[in-house]
Protein backbone atom coordinates (compact mmCIF):
# COMPACT_ATOMS: atom_id res chain seq x y z
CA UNK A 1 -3.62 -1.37 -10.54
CA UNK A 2 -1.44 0.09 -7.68
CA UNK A 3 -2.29 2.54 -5.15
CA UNK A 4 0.06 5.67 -5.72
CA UNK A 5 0.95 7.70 -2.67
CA UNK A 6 1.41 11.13 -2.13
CA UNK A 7 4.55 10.86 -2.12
CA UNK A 8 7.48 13.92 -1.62
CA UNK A 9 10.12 13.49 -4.26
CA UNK A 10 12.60 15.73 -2.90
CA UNK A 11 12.92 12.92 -0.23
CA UNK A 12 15.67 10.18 0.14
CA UNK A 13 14.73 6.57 -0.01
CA UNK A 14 13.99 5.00 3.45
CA UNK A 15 13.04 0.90 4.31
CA UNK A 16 11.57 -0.59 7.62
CA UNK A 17 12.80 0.39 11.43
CA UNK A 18 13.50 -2.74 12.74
CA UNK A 19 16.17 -1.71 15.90
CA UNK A 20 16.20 2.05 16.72
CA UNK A 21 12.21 3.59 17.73
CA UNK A 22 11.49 6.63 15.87
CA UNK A 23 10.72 9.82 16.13
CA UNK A 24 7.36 10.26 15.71
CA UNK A 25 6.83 13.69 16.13
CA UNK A 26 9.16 14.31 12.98
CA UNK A 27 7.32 14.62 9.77
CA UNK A 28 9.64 12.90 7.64
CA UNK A 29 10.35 9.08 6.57
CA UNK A 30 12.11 6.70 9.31
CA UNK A 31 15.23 4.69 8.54
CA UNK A 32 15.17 0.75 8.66
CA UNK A 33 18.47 -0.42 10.37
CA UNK A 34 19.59 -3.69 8.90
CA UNK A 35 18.78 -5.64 12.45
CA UNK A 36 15.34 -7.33 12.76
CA UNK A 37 15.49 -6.58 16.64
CA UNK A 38 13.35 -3.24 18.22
CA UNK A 39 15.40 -1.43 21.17
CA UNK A 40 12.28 0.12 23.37
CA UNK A 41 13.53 2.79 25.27
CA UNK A 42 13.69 2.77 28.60
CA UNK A 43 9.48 3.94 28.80
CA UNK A 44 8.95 0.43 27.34
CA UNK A 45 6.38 1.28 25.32
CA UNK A 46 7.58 -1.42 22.59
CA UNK A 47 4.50 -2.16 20.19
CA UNK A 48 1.96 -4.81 21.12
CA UNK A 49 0.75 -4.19 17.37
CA UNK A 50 2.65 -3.14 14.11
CA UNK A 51 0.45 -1.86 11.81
CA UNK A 52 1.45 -1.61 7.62
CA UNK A 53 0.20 -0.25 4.51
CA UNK A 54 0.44 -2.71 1.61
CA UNK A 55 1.49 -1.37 -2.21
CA UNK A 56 4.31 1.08 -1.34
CA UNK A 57 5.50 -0.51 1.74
CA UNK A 58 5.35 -4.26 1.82
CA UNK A 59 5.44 -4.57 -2.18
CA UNK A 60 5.13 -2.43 -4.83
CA UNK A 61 4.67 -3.18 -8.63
CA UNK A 62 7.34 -4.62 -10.84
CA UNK A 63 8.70 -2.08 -13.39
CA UNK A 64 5.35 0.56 -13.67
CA UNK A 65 1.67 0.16 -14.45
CA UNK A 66 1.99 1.25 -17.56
CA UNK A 67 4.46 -0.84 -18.60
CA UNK A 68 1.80 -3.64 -16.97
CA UNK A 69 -0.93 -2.11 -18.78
CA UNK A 70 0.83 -1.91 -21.85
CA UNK A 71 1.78 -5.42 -21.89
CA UNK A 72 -1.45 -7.05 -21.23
CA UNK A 73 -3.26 -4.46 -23.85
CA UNK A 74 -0.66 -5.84 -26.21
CA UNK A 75 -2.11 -9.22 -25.85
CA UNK A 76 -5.60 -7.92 -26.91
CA UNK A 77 -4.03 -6.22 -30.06
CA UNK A 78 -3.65 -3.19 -29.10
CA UNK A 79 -0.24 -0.52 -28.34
CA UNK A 80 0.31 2.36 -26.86
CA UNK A 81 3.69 3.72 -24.93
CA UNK A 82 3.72 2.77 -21.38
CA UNK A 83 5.13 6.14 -20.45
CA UNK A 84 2.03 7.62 -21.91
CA UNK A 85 -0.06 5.11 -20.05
CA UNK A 86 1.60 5.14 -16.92
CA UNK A 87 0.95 9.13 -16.47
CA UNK A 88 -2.36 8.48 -17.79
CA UNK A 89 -2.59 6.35 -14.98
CA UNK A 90 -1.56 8.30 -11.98
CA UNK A 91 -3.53 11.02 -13.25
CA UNK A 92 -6.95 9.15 -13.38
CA UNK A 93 -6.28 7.55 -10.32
CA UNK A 94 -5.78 10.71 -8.33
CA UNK A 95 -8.65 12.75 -9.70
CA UNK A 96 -10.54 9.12 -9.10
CA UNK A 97 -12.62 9.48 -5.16
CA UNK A 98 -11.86 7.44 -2.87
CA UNK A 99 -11.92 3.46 -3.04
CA UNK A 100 -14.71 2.71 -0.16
CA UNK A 101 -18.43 2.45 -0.59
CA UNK A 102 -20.26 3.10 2.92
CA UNK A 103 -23.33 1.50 3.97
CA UNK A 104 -22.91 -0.83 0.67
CA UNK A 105 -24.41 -4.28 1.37
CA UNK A 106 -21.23 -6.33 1.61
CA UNK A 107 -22.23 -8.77 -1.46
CA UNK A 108 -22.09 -6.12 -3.13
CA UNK A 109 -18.21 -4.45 -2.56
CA UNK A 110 -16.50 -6.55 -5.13
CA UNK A 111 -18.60 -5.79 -7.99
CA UNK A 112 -18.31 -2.14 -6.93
CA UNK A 113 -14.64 -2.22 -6.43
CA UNK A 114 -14.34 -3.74 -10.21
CA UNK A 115 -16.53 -0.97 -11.44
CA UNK A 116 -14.31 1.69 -9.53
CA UNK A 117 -11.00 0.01 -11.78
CA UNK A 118 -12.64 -0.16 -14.36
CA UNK A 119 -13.25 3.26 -15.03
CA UNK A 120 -9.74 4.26 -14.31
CA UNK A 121 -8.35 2.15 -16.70
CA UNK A 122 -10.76 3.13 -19.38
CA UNK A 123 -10.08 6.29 -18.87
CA UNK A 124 -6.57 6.00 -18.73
CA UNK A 125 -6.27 4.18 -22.41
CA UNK A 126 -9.19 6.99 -23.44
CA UNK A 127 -6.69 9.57 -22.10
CA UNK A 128 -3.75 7.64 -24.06
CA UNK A 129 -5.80 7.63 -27.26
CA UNK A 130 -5.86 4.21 -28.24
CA UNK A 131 -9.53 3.34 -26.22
CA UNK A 132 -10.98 2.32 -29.47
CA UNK A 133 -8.86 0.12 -30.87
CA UNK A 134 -10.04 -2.78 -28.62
CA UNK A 135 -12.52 -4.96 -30.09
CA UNK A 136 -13.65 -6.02 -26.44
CA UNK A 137 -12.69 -3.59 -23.82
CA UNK A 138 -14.57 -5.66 -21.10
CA UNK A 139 -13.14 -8.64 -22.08
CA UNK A 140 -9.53 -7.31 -21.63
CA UNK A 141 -10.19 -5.57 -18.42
CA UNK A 142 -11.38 -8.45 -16.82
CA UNK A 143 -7.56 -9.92 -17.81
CA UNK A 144 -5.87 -6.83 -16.37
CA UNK A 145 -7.91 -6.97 -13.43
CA UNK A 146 -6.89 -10.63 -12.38
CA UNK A 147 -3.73 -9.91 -13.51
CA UNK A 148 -3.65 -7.65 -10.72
CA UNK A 149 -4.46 -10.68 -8.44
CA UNK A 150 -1.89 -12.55 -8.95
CA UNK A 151 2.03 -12.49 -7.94
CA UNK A 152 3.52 -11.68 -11.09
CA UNK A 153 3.06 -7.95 -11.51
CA UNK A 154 3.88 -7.20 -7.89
CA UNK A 155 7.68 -7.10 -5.53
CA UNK A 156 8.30 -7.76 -2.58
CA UNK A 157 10.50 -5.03 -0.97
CA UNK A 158 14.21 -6.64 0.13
CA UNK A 159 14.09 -5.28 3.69
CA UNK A 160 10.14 -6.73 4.43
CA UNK A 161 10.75 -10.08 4.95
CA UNK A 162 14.00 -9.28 7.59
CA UNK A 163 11.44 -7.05 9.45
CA UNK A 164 8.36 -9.16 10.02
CA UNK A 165 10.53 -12.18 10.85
CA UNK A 166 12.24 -10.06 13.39
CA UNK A 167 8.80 -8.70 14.89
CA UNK A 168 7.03 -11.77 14.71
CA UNK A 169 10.08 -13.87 16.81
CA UNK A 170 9.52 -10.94 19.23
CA UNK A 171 6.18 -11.50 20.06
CA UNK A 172 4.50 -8.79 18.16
CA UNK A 173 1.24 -9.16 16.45
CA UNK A 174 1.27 -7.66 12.91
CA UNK A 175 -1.87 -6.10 10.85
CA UNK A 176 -2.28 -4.40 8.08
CA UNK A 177 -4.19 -1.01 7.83
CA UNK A 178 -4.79 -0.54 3.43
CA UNK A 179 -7.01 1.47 0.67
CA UNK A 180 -6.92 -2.06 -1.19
CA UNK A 181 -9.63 -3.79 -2.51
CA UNK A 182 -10.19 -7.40 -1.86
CA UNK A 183 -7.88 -8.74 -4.05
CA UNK A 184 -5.40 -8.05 -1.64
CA UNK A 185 -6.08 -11.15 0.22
CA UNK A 186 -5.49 -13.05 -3.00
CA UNK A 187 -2.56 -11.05 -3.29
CA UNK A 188 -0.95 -11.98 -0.16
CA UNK A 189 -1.67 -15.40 -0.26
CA UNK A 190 0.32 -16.08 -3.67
CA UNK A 191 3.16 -13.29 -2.43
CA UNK A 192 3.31 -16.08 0.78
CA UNK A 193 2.83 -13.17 3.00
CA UNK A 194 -1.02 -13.70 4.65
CA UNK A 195 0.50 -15.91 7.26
CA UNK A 196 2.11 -12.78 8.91
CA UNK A 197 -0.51 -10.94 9.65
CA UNK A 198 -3.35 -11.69 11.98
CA UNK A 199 -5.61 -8.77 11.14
CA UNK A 200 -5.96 -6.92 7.19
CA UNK A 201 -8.54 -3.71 7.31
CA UNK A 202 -9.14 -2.59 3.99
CA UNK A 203 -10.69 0.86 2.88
CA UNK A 204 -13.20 -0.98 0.52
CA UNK A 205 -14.54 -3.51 3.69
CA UNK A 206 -14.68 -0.43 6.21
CA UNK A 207 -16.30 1.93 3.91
CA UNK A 208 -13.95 5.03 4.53
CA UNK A 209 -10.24 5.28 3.14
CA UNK A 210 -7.44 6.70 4.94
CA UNK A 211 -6.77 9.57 6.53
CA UNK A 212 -10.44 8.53 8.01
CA UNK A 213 -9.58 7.49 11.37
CA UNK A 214 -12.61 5.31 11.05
CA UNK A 215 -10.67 2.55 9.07
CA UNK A 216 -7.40 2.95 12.05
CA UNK A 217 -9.86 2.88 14.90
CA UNK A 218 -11.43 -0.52 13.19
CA UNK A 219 -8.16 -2.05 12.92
CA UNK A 220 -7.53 -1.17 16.74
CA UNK A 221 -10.73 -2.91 17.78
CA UNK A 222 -9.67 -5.87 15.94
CA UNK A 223 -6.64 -6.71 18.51
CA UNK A 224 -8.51 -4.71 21.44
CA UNK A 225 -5.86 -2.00 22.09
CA UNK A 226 -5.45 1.12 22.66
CA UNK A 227 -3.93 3.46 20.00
CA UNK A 228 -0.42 3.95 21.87
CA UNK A 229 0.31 0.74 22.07
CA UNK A 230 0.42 0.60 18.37
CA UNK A 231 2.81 1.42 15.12
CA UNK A 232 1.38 1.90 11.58
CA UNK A 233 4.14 2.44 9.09
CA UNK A 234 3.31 2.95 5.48
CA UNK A 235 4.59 5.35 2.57
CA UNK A 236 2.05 8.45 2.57
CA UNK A 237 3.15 11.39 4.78
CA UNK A 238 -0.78 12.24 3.84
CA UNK A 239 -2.71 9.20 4.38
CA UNK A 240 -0.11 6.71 6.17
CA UNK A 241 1.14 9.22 8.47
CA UNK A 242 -0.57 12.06 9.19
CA UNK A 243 -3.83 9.71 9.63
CA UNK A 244 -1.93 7.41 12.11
CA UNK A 245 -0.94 10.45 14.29
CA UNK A 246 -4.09 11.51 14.47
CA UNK A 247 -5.59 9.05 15.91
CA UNK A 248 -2.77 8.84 18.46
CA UNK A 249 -0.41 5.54 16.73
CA UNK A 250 3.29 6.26 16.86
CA UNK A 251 3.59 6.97 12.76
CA UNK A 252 6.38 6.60 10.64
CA UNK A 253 6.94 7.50 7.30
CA UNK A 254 8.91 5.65 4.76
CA UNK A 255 9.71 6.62 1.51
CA UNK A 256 10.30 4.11 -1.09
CA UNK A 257 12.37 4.61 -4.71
CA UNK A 258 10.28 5.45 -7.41
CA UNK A 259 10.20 3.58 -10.46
């Protein structure tokens, strides 16, 4: 389970700024120069807060979810072609409404997040046409959803770890703004990345997703600033980008390979 993006494919690849400040008025993805060190320009208005998506810019999945999907259904007895799963996929997922549940007592978010997976990746096998050759479809999501979890289906991006060394020897607190669930904390913890950050905001905990400027404006109470004196970088012109800048963050847009 990954969070696609709406991502432009007629766009090169792009990794994390780390010297040169954007552009932020540009609509297009920022380049990551190789050097962990941020030149402010001569306004000094360097970040007091760098803000970051999570699947698509810090780590992404190894390989594809239906290759994932495939693999773990295999285990369970049952085949089908990951290419057919992995569009399958995508497709469910973006006709699927958003991942937060507002005014939801907060015991009860997890059980709701499952429930929101869960029918995307019945669907998706339903859409493959191989739903009912499992014996125990519950059983085997509840595999594929820990799976999920864990470090082993997930990558960490070659350029992350340069950057947030590089912003965290400057000084610069580091959060992450995501339309997770609450495995991500799980998920940062085993990818040895939690220690980072000092603030995570997910969609599911906030009860709106991105674009909402809700779940932004939550993240900027957490380290009590104002929205200027913040970054949020992330890989959705849509939701990463276009819902930073509206709330007044300097945005940038990266655009990671696909596949």
């Amino acid at each position: 389970m990954v969070q696609p993006s709406d991502r432009q494919p007629a766009l090169p690849q792009t990794a994390l700024p780390q010297t040169a400040l954007p552009q932020p008025a540009l609509p297009q993805p920022s380049p990551l120069p190789p050097s962990p060190r941020i030149a402010a320009p001569s306004g000094g208005d360097r970040p007091k807060v760098i803000f970051l998506d999570a699947v698509g810019t810090l780590f992404g999945v190894r390989g594809s979810v239906g290759q994932i999907y495939q693999a773990v259904a295999q285990s369970f007895g049952v085949d089908a072609p990951s290419d057919r799963l992995n569009q399958a996929f995508f497709q469910e997922f973006r006709a699927a409404p958003p991942m937060a549940f507002p005014h939801s007592d907060p015991a009860t978010i997890p059980h709701q997040e499952y429930q929101w997976w869960e029918a995307i990746a019945r669907n998706t096998f339903q859409q493959a046409g191989v739903l009912e050759q499992f014996a125990d479809f519950p059983q085997f999501f509840q595999a594929l959803y820990q799976h999920f979890a864990t470090a082993q289906p997930w990558l960490i991006y070659p350029d992350v770890l340069p950057a947030l060394k590089g912003w965290r020897s400057q000084g610069i607190e580091l959060g992450i703004i995501s339309n997770f669930d609450s495995r991500l904390y799980a998920v940062l913890n085993a990818l040895n990345l939690s220690s980072f950050f000092s603030s995570v905001t997910i969609s599911t905990e906030v009860g709106t997703a991105k674009p909402n400027p809700h779940l932004f404006q939550a993240s900027l109470q957490k380290h009590q600033i104002a929205p200027h004196q913040a970054w949020h970088i992330g890989d959705s012109h849509r939701e990463d980008y276009q819902g930073a800048k509206a709330v007044g963050l300097r945005a940038i847009w990266i655009r990671r390979a696909v596949g």
